[in-house]
PDB file of N, CA and C in Angstrom:
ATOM      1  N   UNK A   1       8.253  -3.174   4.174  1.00  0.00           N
ATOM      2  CA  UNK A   1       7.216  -3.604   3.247  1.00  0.00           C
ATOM      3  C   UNK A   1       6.591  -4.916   3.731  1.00  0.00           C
ATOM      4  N   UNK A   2       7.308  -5.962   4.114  1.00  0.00           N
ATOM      5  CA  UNK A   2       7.217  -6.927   5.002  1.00  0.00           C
ATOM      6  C   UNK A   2       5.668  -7.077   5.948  1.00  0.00           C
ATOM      7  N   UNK A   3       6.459  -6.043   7.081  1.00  0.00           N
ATOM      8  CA  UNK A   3       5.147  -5.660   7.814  1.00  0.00           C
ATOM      9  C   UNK A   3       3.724  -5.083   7.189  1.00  0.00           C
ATOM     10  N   UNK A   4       4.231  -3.819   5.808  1.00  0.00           N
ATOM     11  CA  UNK A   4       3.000  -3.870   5.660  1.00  0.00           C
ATOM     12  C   UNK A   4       1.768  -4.899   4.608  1.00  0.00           C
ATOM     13  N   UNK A   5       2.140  -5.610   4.591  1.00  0.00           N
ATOM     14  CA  UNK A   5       2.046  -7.034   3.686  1.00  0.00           C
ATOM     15  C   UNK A   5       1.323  -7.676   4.819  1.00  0.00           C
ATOM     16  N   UNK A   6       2.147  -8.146   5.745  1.00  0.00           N
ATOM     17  CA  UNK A   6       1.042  -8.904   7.251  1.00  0.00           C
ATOM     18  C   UNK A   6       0.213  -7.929   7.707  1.00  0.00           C
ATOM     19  N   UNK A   7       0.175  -6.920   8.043  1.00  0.00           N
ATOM     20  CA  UNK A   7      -0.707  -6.062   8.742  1.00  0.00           C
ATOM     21  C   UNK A   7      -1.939  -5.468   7.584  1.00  0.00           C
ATOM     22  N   UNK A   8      -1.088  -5.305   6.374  1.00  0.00           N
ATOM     23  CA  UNK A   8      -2.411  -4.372   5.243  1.00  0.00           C
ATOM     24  C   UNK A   8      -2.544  -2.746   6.115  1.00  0.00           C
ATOM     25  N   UNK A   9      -1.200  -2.284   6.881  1.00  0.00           N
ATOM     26  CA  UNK A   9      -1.107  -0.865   7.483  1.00  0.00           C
ATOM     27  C   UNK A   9      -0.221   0.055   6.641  1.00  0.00           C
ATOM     28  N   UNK A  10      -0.487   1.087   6.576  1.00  0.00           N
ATOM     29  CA  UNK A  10       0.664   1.938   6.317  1.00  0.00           C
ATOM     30  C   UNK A  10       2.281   1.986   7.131  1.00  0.00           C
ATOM     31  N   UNK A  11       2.937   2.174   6.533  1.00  0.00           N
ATOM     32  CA  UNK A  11       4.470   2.415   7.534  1.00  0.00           C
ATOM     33  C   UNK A  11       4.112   3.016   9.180  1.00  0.00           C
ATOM     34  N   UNK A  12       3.309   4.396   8.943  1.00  0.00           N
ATOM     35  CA  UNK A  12       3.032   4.597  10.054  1.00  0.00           C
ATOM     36  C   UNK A  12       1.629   5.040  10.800  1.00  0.00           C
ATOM     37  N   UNK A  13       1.289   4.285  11.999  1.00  0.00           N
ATOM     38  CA  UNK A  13       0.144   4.176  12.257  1.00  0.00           C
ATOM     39  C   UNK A  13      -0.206   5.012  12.682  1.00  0.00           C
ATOM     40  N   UNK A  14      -1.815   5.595  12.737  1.00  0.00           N
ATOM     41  CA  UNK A  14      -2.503   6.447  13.861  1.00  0.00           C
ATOM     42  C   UNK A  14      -2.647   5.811  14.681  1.00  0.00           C
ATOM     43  N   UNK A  15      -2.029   5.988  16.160  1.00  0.00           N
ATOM     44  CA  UNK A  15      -2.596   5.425  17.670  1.00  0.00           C
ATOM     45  C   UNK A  15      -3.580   5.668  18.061  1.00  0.00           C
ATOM     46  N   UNK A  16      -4.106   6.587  17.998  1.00  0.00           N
ATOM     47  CA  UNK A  16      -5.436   7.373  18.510  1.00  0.00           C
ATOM     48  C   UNK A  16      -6.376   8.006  17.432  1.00  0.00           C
ATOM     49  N   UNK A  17      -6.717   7.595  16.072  1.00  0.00           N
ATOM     50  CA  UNK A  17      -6.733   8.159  15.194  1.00  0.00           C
ATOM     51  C   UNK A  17      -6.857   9.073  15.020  1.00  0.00           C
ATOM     52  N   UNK A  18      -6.086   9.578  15.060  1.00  0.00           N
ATOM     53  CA  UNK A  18      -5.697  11.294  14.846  1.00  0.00           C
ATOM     54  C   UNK A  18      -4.071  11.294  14.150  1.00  0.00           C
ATOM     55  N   UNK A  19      -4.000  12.823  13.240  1.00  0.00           N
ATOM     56  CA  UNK A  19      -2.164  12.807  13.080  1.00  0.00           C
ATOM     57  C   UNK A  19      -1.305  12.872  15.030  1.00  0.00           C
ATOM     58  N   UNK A  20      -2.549  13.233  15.721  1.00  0.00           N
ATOM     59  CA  UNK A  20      -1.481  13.690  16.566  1.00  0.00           C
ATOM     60  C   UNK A  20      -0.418  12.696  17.164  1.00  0.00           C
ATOM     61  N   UNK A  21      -1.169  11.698  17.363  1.00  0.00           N
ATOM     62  CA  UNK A  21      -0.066  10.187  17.778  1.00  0.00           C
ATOM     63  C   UNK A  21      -0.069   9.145  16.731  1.00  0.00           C
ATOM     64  N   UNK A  22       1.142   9.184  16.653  1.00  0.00           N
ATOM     65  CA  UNK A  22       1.218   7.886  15.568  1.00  0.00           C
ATOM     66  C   UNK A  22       2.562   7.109  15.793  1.00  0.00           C
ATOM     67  N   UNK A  23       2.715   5.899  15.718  1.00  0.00           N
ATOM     68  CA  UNK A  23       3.471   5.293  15.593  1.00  0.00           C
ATOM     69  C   UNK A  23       3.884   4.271  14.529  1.00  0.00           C
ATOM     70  N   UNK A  24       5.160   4.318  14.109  1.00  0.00           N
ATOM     71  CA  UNK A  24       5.750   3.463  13.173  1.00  0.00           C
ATOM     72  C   UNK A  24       5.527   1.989  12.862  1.00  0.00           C
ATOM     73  N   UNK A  25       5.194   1.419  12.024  1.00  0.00           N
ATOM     74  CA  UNK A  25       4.860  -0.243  11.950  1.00  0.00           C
ATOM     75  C   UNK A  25       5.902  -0.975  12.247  1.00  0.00           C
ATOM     76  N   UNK A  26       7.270  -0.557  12.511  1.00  0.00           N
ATOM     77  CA  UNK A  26       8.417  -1.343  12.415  1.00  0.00           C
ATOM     78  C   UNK A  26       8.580  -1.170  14.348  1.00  0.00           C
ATOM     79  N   UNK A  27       8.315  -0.402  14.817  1.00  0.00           N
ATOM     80  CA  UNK A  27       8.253  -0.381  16.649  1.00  0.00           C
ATOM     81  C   UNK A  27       6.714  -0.928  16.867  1.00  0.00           C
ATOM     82  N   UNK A  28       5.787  -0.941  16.445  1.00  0.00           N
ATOM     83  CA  UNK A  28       4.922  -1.557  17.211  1.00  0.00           C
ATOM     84  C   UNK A  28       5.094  -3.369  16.483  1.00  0.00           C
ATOM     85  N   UNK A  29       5.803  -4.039  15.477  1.00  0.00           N
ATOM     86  CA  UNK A  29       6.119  -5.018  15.361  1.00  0.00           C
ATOM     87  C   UNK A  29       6.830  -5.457  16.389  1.00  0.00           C
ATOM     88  N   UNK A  30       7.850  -4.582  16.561  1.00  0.00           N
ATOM     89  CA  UNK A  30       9.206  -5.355  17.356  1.00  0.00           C
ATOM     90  C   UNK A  30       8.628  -5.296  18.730  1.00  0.00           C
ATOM     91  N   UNK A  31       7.824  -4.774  19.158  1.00  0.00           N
ATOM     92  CA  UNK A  31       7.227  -4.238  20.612  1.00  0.00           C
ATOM     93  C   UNK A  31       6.731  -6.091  20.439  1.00  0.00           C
ATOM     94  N   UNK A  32       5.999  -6.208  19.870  1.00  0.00           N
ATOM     95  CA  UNK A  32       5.142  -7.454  20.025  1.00  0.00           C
ATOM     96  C   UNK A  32       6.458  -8.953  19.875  1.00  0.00           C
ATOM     97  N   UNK A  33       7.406  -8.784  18.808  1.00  0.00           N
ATOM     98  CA  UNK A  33       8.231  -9.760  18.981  1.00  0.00           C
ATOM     99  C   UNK A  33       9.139  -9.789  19.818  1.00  0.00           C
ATOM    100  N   UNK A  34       9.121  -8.994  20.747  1.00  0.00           N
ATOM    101  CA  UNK A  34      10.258  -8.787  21.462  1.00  0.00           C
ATOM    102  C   UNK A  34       9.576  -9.562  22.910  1.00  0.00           C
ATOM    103  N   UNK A  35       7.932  -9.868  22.700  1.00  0.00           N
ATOM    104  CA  UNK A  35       8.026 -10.630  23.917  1.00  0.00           C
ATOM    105  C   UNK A  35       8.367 -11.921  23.903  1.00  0.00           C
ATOM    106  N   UNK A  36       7.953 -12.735  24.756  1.00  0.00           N
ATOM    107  CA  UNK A  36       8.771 -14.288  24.839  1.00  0.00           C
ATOM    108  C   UNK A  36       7.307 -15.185  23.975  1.00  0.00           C
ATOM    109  N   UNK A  37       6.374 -14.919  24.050  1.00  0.00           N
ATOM    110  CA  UNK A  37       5.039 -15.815  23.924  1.00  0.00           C
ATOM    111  C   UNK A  37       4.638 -14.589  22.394  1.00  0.00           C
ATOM    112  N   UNK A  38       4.994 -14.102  21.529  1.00  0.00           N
ATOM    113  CA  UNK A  38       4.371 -13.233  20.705  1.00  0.00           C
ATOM    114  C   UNK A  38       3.286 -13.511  19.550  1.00  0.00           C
ATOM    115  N   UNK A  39       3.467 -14.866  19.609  1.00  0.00           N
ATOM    116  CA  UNK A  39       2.536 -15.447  18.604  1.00  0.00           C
ATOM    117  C   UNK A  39       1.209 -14.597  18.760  1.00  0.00           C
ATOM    118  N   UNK A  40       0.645 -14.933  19.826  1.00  0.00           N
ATOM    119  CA  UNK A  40      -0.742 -14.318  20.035  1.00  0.00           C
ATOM    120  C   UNK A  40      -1.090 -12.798  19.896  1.00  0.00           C
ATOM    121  N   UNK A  41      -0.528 -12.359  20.125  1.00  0.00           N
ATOM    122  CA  UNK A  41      -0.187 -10.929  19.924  1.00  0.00           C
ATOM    123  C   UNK A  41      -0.085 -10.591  18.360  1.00  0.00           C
ATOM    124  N   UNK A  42       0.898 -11.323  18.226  1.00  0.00           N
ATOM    125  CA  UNK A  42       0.936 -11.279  16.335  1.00  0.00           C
ATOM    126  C   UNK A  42      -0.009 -11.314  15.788  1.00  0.00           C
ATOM    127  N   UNK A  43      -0.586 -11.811  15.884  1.00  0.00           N
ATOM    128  CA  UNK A  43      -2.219 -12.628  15.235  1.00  0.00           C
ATOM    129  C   UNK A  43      -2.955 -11.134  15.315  1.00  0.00           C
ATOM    130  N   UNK A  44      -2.912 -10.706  15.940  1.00  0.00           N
ATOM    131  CA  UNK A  44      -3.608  -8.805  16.182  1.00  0.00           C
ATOM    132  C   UNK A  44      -3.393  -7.912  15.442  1.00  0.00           C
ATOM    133  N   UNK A  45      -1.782  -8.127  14.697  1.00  0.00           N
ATOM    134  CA  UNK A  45      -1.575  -6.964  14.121  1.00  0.00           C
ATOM    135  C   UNK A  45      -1.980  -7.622  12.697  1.00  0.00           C
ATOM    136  N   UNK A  46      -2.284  -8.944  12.549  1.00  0.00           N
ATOM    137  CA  UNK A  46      -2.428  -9.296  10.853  1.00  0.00           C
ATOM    138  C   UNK A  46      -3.604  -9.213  10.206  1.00  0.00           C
ATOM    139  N   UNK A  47      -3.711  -8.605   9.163  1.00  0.00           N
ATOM    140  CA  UNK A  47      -5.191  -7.924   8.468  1.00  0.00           C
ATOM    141  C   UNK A  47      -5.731  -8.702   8.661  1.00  0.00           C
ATOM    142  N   UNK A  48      -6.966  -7.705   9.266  1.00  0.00           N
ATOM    143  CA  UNK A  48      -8.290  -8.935   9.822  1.00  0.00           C
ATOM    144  C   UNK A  48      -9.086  -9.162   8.170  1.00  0.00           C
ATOM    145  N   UNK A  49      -8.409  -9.003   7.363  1.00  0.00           N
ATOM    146  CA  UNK A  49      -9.261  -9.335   6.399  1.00  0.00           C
ATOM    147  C   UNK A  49      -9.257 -10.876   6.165  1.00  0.00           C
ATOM    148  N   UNK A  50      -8.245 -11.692   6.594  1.00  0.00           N
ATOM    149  CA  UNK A  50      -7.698 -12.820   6.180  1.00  0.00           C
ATOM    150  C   UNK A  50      -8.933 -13.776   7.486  1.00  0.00           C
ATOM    151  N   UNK A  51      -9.507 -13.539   8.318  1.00  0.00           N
ATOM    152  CA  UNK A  51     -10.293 -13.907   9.367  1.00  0.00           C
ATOM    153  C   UNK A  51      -9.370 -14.964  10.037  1.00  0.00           C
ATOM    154  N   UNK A  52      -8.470 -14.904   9.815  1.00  0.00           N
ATOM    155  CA  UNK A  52      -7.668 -15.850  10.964  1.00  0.00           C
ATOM    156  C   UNK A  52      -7.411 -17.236  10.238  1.00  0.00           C
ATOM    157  N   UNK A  53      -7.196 -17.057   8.915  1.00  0.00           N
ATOM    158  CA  UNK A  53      -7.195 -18.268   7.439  1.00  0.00           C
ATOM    159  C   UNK A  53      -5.875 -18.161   7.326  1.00  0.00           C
ATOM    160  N   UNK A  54      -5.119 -18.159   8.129  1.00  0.00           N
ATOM    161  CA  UNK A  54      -3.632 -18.356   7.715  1.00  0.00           C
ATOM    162  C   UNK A  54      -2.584 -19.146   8.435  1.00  0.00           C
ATOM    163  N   UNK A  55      -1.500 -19.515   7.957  1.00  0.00           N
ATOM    164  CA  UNK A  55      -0.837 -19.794   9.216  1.00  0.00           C
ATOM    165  C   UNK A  55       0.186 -19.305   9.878  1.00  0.00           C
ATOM    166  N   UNK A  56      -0.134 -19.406  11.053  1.00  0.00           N
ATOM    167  CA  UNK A  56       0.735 -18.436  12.236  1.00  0.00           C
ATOM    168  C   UNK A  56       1.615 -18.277  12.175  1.00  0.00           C
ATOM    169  N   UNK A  57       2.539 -19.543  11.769  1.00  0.00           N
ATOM    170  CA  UNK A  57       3.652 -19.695  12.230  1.00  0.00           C
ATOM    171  C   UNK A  57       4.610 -19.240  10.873  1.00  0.00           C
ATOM    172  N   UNK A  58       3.896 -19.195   9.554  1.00  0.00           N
ATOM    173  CA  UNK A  58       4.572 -18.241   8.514  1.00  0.00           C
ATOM    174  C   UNK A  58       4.453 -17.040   8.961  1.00  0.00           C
ATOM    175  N   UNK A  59       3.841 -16.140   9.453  1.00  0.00           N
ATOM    176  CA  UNK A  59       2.956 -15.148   9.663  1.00  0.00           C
ATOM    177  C   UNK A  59       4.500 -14.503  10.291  1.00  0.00           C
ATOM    178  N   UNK A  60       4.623 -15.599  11.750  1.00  0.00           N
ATOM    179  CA  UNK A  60       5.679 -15.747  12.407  1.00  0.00           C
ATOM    180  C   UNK A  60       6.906 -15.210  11.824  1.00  0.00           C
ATOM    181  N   UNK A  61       7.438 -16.411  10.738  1.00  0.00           N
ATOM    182  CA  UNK A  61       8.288 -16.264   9.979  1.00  0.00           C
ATOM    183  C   UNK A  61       9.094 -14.642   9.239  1.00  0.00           C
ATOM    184  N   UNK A  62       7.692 -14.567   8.883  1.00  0.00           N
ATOM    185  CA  UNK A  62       8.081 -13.624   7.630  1.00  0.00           C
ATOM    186  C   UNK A  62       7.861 -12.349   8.900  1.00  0.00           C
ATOM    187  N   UNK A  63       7.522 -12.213   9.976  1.00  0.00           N
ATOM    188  CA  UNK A  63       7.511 -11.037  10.452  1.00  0.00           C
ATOM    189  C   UNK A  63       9.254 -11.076  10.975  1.00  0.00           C
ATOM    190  N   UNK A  64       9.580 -11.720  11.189  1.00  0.00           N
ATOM    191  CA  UNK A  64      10.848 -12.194  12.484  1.00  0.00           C
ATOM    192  C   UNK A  64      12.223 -11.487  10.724  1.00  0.00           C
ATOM    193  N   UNK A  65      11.692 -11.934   9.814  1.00  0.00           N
ATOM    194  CA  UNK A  65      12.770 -11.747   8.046  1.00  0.00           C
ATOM    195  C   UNK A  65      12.298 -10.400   8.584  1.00  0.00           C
ATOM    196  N   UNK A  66      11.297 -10.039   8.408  1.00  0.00           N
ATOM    197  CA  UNK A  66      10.913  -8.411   8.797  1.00  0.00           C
ATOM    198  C   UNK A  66      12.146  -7.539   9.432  1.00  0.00           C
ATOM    199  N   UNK A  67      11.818  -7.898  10.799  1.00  0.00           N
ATOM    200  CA  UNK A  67      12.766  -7.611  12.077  1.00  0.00           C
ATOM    201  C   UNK A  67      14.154  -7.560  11.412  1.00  0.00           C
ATOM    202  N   UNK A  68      14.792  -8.126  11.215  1.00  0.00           N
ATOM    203  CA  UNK A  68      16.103  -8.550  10.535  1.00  0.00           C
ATOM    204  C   UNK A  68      16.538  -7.690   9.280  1.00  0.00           C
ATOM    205  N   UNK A  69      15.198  -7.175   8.372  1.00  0.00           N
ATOM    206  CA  UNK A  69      15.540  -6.549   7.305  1.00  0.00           C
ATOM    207  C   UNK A  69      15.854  -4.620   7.812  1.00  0.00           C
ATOM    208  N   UNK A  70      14.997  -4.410   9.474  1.00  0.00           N
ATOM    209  CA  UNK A  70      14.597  -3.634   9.903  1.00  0.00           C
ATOM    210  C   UNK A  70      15.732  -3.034  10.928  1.00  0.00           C
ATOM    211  N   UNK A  71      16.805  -4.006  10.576  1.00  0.00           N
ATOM    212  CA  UNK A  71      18.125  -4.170  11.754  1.00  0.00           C
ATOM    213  C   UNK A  71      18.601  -2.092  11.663  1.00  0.00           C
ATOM    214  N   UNK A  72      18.799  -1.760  12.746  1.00  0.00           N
ATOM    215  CA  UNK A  72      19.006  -0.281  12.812  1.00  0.00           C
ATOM    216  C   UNK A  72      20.834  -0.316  11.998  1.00  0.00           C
ATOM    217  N   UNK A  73      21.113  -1.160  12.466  1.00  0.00           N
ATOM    218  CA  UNK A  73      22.711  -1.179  11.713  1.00  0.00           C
ATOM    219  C   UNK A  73      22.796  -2.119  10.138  1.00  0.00           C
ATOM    220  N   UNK A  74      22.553  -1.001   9.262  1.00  0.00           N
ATOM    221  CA  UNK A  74      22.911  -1.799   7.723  1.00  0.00           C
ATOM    222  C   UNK A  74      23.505  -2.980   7.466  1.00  0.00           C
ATOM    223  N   UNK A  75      24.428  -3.241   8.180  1.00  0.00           N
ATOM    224  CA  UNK A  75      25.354  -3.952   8.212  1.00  0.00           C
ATOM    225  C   UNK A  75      25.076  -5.587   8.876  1.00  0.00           C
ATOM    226  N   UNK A  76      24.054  -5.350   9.935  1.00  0.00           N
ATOM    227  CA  UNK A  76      23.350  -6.400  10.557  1.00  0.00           C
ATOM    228  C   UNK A  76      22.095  -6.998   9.350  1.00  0.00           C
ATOM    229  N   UNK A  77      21.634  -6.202   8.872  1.00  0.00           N
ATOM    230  CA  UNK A  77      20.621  -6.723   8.018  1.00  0.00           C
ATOM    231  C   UNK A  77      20.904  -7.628   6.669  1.00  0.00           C
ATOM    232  N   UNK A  78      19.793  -8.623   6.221  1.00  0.00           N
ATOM    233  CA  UNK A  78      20.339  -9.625   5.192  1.00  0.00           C
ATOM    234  C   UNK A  78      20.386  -9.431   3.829  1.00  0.00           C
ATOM    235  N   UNK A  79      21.281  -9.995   3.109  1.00  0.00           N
ATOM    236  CA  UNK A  79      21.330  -9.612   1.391  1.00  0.00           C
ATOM    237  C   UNK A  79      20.429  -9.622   1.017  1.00  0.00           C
ATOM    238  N   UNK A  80      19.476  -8.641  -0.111  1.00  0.00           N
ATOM    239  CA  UNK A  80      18.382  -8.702  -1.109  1.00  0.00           C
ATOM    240  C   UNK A  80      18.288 -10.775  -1.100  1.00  0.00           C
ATOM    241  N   UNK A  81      19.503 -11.233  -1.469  1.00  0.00           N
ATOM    242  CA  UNK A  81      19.602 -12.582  -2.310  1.00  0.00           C
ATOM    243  C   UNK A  81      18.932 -13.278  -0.821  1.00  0.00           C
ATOM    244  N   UNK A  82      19.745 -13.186   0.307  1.00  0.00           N
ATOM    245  CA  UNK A  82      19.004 -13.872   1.611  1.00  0.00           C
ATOM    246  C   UNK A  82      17.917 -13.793   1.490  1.00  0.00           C
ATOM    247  N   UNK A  83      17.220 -12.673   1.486  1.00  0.00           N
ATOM    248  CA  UNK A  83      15.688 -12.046   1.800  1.00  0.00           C
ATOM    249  C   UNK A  83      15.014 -13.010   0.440  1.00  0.00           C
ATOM    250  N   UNK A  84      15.129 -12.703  -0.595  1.00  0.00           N
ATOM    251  CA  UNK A  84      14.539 -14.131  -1.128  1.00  0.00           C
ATOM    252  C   UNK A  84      14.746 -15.358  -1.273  1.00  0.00           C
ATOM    253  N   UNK A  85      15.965 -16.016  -0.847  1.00  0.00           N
ATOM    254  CA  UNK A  85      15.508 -17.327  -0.435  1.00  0.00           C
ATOM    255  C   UNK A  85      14.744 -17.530   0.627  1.00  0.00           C
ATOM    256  N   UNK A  86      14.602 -16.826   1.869  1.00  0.00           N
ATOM    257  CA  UNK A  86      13.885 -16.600   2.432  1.00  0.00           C
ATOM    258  C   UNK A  86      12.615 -16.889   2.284  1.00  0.00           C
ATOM    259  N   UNK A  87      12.533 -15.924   1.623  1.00  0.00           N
ATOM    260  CA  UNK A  87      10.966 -16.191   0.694  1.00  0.00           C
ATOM    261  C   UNK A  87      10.596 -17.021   0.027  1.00  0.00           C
ATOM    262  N   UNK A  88      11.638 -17.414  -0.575  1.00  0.00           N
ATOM    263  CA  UNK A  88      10.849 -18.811  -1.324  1.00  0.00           C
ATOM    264  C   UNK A  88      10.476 -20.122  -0.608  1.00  0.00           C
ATOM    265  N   UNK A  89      11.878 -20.232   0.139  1.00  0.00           N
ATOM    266  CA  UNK A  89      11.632 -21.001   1.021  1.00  0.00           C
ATOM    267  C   UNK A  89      10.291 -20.874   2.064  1.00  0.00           C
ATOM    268  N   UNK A  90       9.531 -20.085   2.727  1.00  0.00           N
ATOM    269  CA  UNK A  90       8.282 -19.667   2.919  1.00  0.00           C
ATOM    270  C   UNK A  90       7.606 -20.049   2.492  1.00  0.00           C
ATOM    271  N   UNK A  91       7.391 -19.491   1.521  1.00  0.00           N
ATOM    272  CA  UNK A  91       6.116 -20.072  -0.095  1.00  0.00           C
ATOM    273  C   UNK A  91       6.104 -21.501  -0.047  1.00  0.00           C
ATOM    274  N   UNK A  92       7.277 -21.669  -0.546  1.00  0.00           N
ATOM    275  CA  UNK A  92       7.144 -23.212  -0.526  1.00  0.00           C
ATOM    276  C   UNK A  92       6.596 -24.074   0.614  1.00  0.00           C
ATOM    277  N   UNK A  93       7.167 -23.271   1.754  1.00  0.00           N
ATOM    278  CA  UNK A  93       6.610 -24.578   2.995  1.00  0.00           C
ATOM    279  C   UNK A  93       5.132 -24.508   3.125  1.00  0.00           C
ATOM    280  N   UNK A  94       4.530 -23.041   2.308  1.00  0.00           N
ATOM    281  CA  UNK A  94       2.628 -22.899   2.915  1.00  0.00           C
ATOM    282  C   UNK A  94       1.729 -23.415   1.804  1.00  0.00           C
ATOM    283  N   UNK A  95       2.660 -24.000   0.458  1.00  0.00           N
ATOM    284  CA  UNK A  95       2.102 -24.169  -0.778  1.00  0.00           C
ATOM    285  C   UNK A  95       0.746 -25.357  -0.837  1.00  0.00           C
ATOM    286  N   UNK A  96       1.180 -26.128   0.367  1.00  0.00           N
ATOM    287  CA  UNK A  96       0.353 -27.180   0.301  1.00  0.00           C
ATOM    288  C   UNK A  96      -1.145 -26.972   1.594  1.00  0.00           C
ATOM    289  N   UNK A  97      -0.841 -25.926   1.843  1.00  0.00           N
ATOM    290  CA  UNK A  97      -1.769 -25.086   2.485  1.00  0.00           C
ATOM    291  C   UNK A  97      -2.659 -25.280   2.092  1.00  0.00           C
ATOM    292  N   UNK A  98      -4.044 -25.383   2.945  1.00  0.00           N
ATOM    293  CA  UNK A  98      -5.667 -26.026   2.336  1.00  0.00           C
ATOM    294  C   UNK A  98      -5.953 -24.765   1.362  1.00  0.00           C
ATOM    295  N   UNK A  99      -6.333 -24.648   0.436  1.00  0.00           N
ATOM    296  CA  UNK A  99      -6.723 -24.233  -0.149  1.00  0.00           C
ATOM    297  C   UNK A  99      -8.465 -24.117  -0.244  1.00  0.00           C
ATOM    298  N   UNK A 100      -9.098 -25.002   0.619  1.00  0.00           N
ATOM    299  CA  UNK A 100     -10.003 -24.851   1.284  1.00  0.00           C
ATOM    300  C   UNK A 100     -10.641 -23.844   1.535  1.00  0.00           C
ATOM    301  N   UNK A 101      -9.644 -23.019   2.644  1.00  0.00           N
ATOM    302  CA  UNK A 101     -10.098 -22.103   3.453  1.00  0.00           C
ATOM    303  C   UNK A 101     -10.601 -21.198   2.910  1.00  0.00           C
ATOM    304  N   UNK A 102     -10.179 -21.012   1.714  1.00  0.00           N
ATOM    305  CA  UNK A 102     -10.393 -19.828   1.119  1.00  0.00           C
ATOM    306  C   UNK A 102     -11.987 -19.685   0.491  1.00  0.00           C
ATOM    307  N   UNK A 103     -12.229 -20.919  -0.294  1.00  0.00           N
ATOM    308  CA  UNK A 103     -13.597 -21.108  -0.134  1.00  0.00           C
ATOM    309  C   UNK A 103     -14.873 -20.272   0.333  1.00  0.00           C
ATOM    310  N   UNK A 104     -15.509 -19.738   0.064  1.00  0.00           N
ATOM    311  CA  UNK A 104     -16.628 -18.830   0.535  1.00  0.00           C
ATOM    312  C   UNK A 104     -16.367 -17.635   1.154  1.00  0.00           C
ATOM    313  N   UNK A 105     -15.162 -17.355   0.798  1.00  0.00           N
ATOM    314  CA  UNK A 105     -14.331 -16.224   1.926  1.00  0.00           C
ATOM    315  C   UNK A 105     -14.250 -15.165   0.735  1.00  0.00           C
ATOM    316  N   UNK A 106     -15.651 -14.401   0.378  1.00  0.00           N
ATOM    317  CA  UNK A 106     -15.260 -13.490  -0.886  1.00  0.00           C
ATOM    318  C   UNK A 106     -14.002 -12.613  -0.463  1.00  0.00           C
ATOM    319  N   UNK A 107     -14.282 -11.925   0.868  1.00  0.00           N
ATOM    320  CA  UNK A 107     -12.784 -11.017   1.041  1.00  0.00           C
ATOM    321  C   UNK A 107     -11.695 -11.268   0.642  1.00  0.00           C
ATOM    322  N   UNK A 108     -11.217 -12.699   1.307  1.00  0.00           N
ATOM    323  CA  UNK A 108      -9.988 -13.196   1.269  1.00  0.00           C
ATOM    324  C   UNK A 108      -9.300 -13.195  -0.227  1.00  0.00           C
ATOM    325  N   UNK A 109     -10.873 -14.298  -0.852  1.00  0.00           N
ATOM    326  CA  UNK A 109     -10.534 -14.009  -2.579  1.00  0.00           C
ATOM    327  C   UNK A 109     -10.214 -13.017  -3.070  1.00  0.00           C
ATOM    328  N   UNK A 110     -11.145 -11.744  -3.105  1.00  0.00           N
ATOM    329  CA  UNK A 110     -10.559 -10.417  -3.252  1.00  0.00           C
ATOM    330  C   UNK A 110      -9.200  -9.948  -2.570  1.00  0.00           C
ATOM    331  N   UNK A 111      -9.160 -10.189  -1.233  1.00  0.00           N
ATOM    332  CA  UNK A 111      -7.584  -9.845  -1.641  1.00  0.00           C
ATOM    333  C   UNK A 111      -6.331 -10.361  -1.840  1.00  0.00           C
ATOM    334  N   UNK A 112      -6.438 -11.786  -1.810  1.00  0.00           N
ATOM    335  CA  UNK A 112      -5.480 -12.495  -2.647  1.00  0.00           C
ATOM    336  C   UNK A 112      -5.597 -12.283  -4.335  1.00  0.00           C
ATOM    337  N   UNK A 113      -6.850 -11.640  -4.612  1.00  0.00           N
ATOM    338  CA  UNK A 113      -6.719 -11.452  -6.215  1.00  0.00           C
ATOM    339  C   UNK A 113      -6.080 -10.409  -6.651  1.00  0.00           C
ATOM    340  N   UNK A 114      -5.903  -9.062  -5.811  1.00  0.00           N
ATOM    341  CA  UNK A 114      -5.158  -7.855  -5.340  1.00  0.00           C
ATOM    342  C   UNK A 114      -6.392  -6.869  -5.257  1.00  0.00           C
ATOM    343  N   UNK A 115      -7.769  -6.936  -5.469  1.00  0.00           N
ATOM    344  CA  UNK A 115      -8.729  -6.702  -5.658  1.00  0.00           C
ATOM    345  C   UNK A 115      -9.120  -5.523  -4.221  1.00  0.00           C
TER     346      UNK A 115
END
């Protein structure tokens, strides 16, 4: 859910838009974090609705909680209770975030309104 929250994709993608190829949001995430420099890359898969009004390095964050929630072994992955402190802790660090940006950005407004 994670991923589809940063991306604004379904679980699983059309590659080619077509049913015939598609791939999962949770392998083309990890494809991108799994390199050494992924930031930039990241920035690609996050809804271009936001025009690049965010910051990265939460973006970062909450994809990497992603990864972790996405662990193939149950057992590797973190408590519901982790996963939201997690989160709050998040929130909290972007709270003081310009609020600025948002400014003239009808999209953005709309979809931070859920709109």
């Amino acid at each position: 859910v994670l991923y589809e929250l940063i991306s604004a994709k379904e679980a699983i993608v059309k590659t080619n838009g077509t049913d015939t190829e598609s791939r999962g949001l949770v392998a083309l995430f990890e494809g991108v974090l799994s390199q050494p420099d992924s930031r930039e890359d990241l920035a690609k898969l996050v809804d271009p609705r936001l025009g690049g009004n965010y910051p990265i390095d939460s973006v970062y964050k909450m994809a990497q909680l992603a990864k972790a929630c996405t662990q193939e072994n149950p057992n590797l992955r973190p408590s519901m209770r982790s996963i939201v402190v997690a989160l709050m802790t998040l929130s909290s660090s972007t709270e003081d975030w310009d609020v600025g940006t948002f400014h003239g950005n009808k999209a953005l407004i709309n979809l931070m309104s859920g709109r």
